[in-house]
Protein backbone atom coordinates (compact mmCIF):
# COMPACT_ATOMS: atom_id res chain seq x y z
CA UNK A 1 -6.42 -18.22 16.38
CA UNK A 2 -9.73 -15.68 16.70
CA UNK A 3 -8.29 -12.68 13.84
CA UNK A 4 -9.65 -9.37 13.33
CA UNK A 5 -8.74 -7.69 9.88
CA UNK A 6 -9.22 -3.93 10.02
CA UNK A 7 -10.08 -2.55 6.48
CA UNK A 8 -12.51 -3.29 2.87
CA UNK A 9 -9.98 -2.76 0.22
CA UNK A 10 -8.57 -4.91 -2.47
CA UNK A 11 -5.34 -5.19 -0.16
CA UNK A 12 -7.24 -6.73 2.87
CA UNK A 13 -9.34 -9.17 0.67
CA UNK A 14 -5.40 -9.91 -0.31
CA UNK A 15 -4.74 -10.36 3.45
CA UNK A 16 -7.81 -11.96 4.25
CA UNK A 17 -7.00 -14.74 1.56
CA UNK A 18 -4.06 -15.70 2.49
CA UNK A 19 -4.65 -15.94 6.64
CA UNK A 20 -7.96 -17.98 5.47
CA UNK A 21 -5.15 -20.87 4.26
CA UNK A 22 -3.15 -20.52 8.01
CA UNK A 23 -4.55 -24.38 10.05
CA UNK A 24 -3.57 -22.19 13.10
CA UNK A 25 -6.96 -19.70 11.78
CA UNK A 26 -10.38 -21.01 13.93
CA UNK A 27 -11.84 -17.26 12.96
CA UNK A 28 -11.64 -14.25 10.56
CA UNK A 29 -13.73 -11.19 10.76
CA UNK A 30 -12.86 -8.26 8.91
CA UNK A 31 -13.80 -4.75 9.34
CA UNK A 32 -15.78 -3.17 7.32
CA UNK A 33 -14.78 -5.69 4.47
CA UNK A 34 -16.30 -5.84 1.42
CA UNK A 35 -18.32 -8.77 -0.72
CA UNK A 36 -15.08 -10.40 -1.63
CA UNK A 37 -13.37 -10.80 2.20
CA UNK A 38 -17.07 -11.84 2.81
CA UNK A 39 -16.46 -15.08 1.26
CA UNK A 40 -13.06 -15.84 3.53
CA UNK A 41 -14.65 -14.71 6.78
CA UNK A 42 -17.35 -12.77 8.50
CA UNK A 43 -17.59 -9.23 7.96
CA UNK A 44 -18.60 -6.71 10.78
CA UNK A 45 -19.83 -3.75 10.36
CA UNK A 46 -17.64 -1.45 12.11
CA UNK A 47 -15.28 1.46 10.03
CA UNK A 48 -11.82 0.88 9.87
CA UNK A 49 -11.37 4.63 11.48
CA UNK A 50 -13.51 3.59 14.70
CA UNK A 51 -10.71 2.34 16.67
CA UNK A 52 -12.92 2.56 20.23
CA UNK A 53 -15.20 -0.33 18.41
CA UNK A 54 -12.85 -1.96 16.72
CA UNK A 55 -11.47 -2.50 20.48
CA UNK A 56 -14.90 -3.38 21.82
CA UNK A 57 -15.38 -5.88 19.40
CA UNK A 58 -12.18 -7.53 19.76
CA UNK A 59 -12.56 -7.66 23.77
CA UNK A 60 -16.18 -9.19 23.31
CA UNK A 61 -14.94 -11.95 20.57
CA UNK A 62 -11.79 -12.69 22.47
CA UNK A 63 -9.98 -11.70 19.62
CA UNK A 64 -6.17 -13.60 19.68
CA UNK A 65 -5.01 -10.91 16.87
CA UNK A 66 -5.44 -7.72 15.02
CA UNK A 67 -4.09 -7.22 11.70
CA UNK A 68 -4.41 -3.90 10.36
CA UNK A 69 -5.03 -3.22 6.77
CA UNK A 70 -5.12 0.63 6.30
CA UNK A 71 -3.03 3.40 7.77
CA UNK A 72 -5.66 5.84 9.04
CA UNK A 73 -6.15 3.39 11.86
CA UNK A 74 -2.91 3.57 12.94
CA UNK A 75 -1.99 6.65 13.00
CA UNK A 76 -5.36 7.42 14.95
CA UNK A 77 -3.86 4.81 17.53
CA UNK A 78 -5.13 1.31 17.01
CA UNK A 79 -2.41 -0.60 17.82
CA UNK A 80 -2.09 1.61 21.45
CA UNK A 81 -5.57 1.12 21.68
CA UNK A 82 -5.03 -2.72 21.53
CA UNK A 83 -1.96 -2.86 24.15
CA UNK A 84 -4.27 -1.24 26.26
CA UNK A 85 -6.81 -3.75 25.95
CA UNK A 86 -4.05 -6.60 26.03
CA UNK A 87 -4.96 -7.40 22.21
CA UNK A 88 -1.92 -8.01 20.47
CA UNK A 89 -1.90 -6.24 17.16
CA UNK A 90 0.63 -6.59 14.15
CA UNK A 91 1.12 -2.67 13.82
CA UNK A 92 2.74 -0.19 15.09
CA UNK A 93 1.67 2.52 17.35
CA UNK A 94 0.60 6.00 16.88
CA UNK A 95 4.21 7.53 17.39
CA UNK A 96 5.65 4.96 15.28
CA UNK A 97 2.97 5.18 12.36
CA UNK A 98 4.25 8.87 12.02
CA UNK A 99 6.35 7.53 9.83
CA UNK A 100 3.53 7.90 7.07
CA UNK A 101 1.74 10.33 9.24
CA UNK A 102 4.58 12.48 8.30
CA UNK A 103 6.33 13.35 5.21
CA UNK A 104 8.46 15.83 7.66
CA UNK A 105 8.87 13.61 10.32
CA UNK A 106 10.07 10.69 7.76
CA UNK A 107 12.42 13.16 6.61
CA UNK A 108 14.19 14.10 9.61
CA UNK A 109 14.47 10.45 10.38
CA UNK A 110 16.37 9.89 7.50
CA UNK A 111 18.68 12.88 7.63
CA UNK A 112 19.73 11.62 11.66
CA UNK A 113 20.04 8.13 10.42
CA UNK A 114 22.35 8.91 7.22
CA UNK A 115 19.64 7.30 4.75
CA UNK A 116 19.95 8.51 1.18
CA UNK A 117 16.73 10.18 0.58
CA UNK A 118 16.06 13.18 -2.23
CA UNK A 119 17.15 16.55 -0.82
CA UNK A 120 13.92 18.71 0.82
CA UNK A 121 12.68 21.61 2.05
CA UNK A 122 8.88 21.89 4.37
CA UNK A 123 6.56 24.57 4.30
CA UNK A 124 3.56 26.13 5.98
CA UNK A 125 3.16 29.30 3.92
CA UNK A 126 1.92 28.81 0.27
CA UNK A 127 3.77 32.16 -1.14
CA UNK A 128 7.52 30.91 0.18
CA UNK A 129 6.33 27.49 -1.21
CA UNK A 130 5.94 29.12 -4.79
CA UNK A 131 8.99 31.26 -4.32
CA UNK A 132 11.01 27.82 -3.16
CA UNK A 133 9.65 26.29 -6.76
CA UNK A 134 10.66 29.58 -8.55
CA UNK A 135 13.97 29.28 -7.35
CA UNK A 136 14.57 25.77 -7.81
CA UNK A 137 12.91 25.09 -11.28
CA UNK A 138 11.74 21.84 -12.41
CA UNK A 139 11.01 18.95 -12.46
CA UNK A 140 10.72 18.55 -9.08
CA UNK A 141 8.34 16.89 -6.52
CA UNK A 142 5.36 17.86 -4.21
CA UNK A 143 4.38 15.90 -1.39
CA UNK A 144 1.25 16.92 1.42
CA UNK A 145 2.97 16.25 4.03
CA UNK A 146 -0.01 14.32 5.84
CA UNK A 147 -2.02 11.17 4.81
CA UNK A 148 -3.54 11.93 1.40
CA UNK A 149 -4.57 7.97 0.20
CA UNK A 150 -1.73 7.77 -2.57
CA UNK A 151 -2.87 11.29 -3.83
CA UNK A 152 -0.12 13.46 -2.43
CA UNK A 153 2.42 13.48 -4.24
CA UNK A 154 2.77 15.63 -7.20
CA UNK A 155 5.87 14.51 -9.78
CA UNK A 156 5.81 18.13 -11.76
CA UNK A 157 7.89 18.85 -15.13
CA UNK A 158 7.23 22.26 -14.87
CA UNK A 159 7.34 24.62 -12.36
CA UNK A 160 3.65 26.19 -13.18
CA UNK A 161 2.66 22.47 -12.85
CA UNK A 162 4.61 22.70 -9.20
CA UNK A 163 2.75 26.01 -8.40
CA UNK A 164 -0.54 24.38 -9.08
CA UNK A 165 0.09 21.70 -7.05
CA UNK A 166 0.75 23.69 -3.73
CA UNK A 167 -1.79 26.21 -4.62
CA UNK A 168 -4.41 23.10 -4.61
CA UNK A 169 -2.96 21.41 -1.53
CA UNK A 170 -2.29 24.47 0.52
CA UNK A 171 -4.67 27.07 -0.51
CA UNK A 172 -7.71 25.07 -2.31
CA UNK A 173 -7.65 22.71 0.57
CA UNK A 174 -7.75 20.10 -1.89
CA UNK A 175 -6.40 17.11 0.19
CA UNK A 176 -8.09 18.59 3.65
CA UNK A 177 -5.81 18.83 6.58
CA UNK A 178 -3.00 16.50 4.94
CA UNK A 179 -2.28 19.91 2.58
CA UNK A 180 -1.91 22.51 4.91
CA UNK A 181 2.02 21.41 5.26
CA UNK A 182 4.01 20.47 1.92
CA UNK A 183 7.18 18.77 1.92
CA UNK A 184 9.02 20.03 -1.84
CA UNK A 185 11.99 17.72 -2.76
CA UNK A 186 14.40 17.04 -5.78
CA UNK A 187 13.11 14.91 -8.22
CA UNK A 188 14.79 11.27 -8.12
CA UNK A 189 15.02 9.61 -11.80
CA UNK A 190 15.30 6.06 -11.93
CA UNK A 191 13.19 2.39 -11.23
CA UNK A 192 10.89 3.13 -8.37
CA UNK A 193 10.22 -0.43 -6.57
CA UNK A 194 8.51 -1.04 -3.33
CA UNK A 195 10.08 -3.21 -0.51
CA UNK A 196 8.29 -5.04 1.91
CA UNK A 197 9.99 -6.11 5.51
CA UNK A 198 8.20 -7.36 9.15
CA UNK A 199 9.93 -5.13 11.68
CA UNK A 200 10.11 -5.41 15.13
CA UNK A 201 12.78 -3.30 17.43
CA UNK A 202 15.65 -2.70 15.36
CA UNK A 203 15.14 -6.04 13.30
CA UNK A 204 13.81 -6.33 10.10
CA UNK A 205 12.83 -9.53 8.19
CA UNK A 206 12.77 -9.60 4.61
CA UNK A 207 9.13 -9.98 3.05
CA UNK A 208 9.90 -8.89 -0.62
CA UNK A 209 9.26 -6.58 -3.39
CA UNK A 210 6.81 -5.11 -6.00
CA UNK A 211 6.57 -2.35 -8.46
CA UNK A 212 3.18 0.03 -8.45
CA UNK A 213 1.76 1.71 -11.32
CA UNK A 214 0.91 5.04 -9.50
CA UNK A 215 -0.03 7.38 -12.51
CA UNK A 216 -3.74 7.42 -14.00
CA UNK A 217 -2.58 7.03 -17.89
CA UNK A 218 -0.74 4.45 -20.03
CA UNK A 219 3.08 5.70 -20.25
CA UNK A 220 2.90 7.13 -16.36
CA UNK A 221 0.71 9.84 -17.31
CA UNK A 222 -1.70 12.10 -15.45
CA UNK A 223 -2.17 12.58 -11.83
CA UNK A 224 -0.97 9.80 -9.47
CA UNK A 225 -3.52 7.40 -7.71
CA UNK A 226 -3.86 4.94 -5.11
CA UNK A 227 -2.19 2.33 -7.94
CA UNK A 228 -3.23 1.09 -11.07
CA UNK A 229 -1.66 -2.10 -11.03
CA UNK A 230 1.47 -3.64 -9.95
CA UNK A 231 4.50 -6.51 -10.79
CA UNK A 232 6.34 -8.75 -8.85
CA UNK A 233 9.53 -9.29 -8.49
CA UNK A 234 10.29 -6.20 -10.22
CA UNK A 235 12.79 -6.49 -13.00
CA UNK A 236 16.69 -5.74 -11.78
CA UNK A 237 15.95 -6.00 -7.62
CA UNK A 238 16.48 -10.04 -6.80
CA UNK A 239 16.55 -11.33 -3.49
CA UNK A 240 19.81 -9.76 -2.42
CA UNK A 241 19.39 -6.46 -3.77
CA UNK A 242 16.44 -6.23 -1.76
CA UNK A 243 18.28 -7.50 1.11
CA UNK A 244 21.14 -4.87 0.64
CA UNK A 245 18.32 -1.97 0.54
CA UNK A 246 17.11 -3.34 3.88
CA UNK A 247 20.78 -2.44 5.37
CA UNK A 248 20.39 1.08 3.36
CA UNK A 249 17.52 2.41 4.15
CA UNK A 250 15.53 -0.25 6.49
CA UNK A 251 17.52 -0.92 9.60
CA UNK A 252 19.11 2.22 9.87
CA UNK A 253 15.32 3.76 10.34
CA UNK A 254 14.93 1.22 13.02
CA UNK A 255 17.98 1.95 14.83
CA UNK A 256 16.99 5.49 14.84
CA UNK A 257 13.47 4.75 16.38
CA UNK A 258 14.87 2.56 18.85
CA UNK A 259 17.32 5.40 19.89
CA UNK A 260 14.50 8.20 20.02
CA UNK A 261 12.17 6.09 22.50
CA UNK A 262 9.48 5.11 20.02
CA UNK A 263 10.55 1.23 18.17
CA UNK A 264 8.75 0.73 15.32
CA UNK A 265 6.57 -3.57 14.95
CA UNK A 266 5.04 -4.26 12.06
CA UNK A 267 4.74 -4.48 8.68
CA UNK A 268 7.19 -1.34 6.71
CA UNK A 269 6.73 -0.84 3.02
CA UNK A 270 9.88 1.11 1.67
CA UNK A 271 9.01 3.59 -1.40
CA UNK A 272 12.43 3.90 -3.21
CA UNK A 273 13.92 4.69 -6.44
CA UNK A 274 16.72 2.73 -8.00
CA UNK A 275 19.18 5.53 -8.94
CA UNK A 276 22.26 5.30 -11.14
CA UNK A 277 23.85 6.02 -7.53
CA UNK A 278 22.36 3.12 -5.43
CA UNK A 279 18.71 3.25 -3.77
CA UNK A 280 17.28 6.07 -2.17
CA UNK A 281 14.26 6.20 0.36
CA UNK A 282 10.80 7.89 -1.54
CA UNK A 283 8.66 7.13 1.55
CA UNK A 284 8.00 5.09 4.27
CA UNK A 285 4.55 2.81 4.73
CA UNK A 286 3.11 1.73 7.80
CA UNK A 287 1.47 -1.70 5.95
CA UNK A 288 1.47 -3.26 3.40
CA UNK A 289 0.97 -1.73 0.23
CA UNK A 290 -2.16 -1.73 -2.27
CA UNK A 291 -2.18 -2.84 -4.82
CA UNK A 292 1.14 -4.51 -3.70
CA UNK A 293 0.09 -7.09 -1.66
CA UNK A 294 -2.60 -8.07 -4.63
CA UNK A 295 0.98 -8.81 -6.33
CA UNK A 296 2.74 -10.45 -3.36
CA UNK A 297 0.15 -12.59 -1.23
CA UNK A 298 -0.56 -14.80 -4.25
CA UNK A 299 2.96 -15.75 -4.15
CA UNK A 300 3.38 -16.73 -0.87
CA UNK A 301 4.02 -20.07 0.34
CA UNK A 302 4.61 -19.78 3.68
CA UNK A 303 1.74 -19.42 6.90
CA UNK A 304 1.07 -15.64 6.92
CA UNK A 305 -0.23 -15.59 10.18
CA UNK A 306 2.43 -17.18 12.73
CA UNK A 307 4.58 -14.22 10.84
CA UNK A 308 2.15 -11.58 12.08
CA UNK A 309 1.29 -13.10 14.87
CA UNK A 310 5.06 -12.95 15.93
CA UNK A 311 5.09 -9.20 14.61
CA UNK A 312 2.58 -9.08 17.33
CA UNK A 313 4.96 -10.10 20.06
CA UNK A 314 7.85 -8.08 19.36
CA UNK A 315 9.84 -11.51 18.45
CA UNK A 316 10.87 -12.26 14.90
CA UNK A 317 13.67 -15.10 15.58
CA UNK A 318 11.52 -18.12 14.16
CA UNK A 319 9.87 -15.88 11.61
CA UNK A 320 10.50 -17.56 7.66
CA UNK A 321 8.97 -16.18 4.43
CA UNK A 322 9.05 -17.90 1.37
CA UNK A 323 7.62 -17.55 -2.20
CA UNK A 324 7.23 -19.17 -5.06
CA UNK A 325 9.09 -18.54 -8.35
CA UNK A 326 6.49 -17.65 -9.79
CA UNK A 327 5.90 -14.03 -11.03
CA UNK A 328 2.72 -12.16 -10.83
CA UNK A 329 0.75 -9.16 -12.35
CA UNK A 330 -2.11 -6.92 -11.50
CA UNK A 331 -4.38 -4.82 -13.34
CA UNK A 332 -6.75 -2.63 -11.35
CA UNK A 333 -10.10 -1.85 -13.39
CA UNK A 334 -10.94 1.98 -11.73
CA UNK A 335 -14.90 3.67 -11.68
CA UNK A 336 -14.46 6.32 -15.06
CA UNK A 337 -13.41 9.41 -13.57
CA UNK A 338 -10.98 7.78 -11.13
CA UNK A 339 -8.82 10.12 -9.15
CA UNK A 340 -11.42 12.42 -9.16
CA UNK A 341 -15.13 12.40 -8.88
CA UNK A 342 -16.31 8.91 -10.61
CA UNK A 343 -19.31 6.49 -11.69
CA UNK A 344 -20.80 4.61 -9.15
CA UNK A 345 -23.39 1.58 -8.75
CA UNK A 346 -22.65 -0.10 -12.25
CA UNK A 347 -23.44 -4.08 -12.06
CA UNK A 348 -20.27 -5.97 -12.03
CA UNK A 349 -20.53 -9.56 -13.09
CA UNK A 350 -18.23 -11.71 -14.69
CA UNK A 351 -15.54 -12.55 -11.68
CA UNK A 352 -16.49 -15.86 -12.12
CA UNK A 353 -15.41 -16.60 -15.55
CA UNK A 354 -12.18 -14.49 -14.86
CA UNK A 355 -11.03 -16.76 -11.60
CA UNK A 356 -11.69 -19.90 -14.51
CA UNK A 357 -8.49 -18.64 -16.46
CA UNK A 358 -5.52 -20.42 -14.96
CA UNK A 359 -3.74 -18.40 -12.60
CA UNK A 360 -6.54 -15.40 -12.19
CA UNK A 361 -7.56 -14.06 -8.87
CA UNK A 362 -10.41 -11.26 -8.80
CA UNK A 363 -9.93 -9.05 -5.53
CA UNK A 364 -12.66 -7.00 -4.47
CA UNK A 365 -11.96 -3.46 -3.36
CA UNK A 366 -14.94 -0.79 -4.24
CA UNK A 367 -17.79 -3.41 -4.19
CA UNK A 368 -20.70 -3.01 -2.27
CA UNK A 369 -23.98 -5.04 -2.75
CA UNK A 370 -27.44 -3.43 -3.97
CA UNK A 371 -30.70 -4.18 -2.53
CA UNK A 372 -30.97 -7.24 -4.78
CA UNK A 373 -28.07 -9.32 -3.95
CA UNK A 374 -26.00 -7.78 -7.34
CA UNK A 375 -22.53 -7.06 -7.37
CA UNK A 376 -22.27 -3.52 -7.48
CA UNK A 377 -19.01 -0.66 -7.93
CA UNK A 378 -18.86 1.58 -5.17
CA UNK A 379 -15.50 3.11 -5.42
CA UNK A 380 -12.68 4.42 -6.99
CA UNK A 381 -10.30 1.14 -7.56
CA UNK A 382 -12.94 -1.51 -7.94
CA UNK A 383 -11.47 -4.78 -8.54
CA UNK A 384 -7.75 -5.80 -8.26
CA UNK A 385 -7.15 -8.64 -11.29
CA UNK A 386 -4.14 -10.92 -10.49
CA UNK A 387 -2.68 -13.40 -12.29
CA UNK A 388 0.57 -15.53 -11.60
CA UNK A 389 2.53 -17.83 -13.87
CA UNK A 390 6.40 -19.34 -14.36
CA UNK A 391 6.93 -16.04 -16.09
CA UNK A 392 5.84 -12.02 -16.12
CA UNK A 393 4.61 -12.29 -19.83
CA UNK A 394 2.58 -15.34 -18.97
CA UNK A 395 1.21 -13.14 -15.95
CA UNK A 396 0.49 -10.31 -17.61
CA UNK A 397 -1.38 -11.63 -20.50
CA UNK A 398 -3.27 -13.96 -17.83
CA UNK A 399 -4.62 -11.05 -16.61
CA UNK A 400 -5.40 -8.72 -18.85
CA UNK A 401 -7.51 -12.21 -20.17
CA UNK A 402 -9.13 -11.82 -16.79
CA UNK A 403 -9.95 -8.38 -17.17
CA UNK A 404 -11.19 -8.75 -20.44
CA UNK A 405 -14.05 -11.55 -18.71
CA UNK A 406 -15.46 -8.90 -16.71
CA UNK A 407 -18.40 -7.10 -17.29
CA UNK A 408 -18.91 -3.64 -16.63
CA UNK A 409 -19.21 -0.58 -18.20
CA UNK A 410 -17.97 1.92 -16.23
CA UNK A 411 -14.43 0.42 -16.00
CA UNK A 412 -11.24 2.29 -16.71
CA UNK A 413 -7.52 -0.01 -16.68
CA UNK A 414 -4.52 0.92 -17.94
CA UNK A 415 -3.16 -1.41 -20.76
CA UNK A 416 0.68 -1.09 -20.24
CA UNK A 417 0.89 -2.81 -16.95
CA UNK A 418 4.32 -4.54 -16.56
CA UNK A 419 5.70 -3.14 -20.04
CA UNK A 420 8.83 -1.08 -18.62
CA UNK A 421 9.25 -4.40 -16.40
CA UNK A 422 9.76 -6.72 -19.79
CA UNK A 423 11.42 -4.33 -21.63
CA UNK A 424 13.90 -4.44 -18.69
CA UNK A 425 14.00 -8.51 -19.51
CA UNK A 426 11.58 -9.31 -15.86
């Protein structure tokens, strides 16, 4: 099969690892990429957002599949696009994608569909925001109700900290157009995990499940970002917990798409917290996650890309996933300054030595090359370090080995990754 991979972060050199391995593969390009899908395939320089040449290029290469990394690109309409061109693509289309699109629309699907989900209000004027907060107190959550790249969602313990948060998204015009419309919800309390299923209609095929480190800080402090690192499995969610959250808050979702005219196929990453009540729905993804799938894809031991291909066609009867028992961890080294403005075009060297401790994978994310060939950061989450062994601790002190191999200056990491999961007894 001829593949195009739509996207240059850590996630699609992930992706673009693990469809490398497929015998059915004859060609990968990915789109934009980055130096590290560069060695796995050919990259092509078109934007992930550009969804007229992203079709162009897949008409001209006779491309047999598109697999999309990102979820800008869907929710402008790639996977439409494709149809239209007769390209079948493993994501879902514009309507469907609204599920991240759409922190309201996400909402209302859950409340027709019975899902547990935290109890929420939406608003378009900042000052009945603030009075909403007033009223409610704290701690309680903030959410831009558009696509904000992991940076939307504000967990606040106070309610000045709340006030800020919809003053920045709503009146600073912090996160662009994805702030002009909050969505302010409870505050769950719990283990927040991430679930992973290929959907297609109203069935949904188990992928599994990872746990994100979202906040800047060691102990889940300051602001949230893309993901500092990740675990997998998480501690306390086996195989049938995960499938039991699928019947919760998965199918239910696609039931209700079905039934409003727009089916959801592809790849949905569940947000949800692990309450003393049973799971409740966080968010829905249109992908998979990052850096998630740093976490899963190592595991996998199955052909990734008959599974997506069959995404593709709307058919997931013959579709099998299997891992290994193996666990795996992931520490993201971030550009200093990382959420906000950061460091770029330090020389990165040392991957290397890191991918010669047992177990270690380097993927690239922020990496760009300079005029003379170096490796070079060029982002804000720069290099996803993964390492899997028989158990978490193994993993975890794998990788922090790994990071400890690379060389360069500017890095930031958080040192805790995968504590809360072994204190749990992962």
């Amino acid at each position: 099969m001829r593949v195009l991979l739509v996207g240059s972060g850590g996630r699609e050199h992930a992706l673009a690892v693990a469809l490398a391995k497929s015998p059915a593969l004859t060609q990968l390009y990915i789109a934009p990429g980055n130096p590290g899908t560069a060695l796995c395939g050919t990259n092509v320089a078109i934007g992930a957002g550009n969804v007229a040449a992203l079709v162009a290029f897949a008409q001209k290469e006779s491309i047999d599949l598109v697999v999309p990394g990102p979820e800008a690109p869907l929710v402008a309409g790639l996977a439409d696009a494709c149809e239209e061109a007769g390209i079948p693509c493993a994501g879902p289309t514009r309507a469907a994608a609204q599920l991240e699109g759409s922190k309201t629309f996400t909402k209302e699907i859950c409340d027709a569909a019975g899902i547990p989900t935290a109890k929420w209000e939406r608003f378009t004027d900042p000052a009945h925001a603030i009075a909403f907060v007033r009223r409610r107190g704290a701690p309680i959550v903030v959410k831009a109700d558009g696509l904000a790249a992991g940076k939307g969602v504000v967990v606040a313990q106070t309610a000045a900290e709340a006030e800020d948060a919809v003053t920045d998204m709503m009146t600073s015009n912090k996160l662009g157009d994805a702030g002009h419309s909050v969505v302010i919800e409870e505050c769950l309390v719990g283990e927040e995990v991430s679930l992973f299923a290929f959907c297609s209609g109203e069935t949904a095929v188990l992928i599994g499940a990872a746990q994100d480190h979202k906040r800047i800080g060691d102990g889940d402090t300051g602001p949230n970002t893309g993901g500092m690192g990740a675990v997998s499995p998480p501690a306390g969610f086996d195989r049938d917990a995960q499938e039991k959250a699928l019947d919760i808050l998965v199918r239910p979702m696609l039931a209700e798409m079905v039934r409003r005219g727009t089916p959801f196929r592809g790849v949905i990453f569940a947000g949800l917290m692990l309450t003393a009540t049973g799971p409740e729905l966080i968010e829905y993804n249109v992908r998979f996650g990052d850096p998630e799938a740093e976490a899963l894809l190592p595991r996998l031991t199955s052909d990734l890309l008959p599974a997506l291909a069959a995404v593709a066609k709307g058919s997931l009867t013959d579709v099998r996933i299997s891992f290994s028992d193996d666990a795996s961890a992931v520490v993201i080294m971030a550009a200093k300054g990382y959420p906000g403005s950061y460091a770029k075009g330090g020389l990165i060297d040392g991957i290397g030595q890191a991918e010669a401790i047992p177990g270690v994978r380097v993927f690239q994310a922020g990496t760009a090359r300079d005029p003379h060939g170096n490796l070079v950061a060029a982002g804000g989450r720069v290099l996803a370090v993964c390492a899997t062994a028989p158990t978490l601790k193994e993993a975890v002190t794998a990788a922090y080995q790994g990071v400890a191999a690379i060389r360069w200056q500017d890095a930031v990491w958080r040192r805790d990754i995968g504590v809360r999961a072994l204190a749990a007894g992962a």
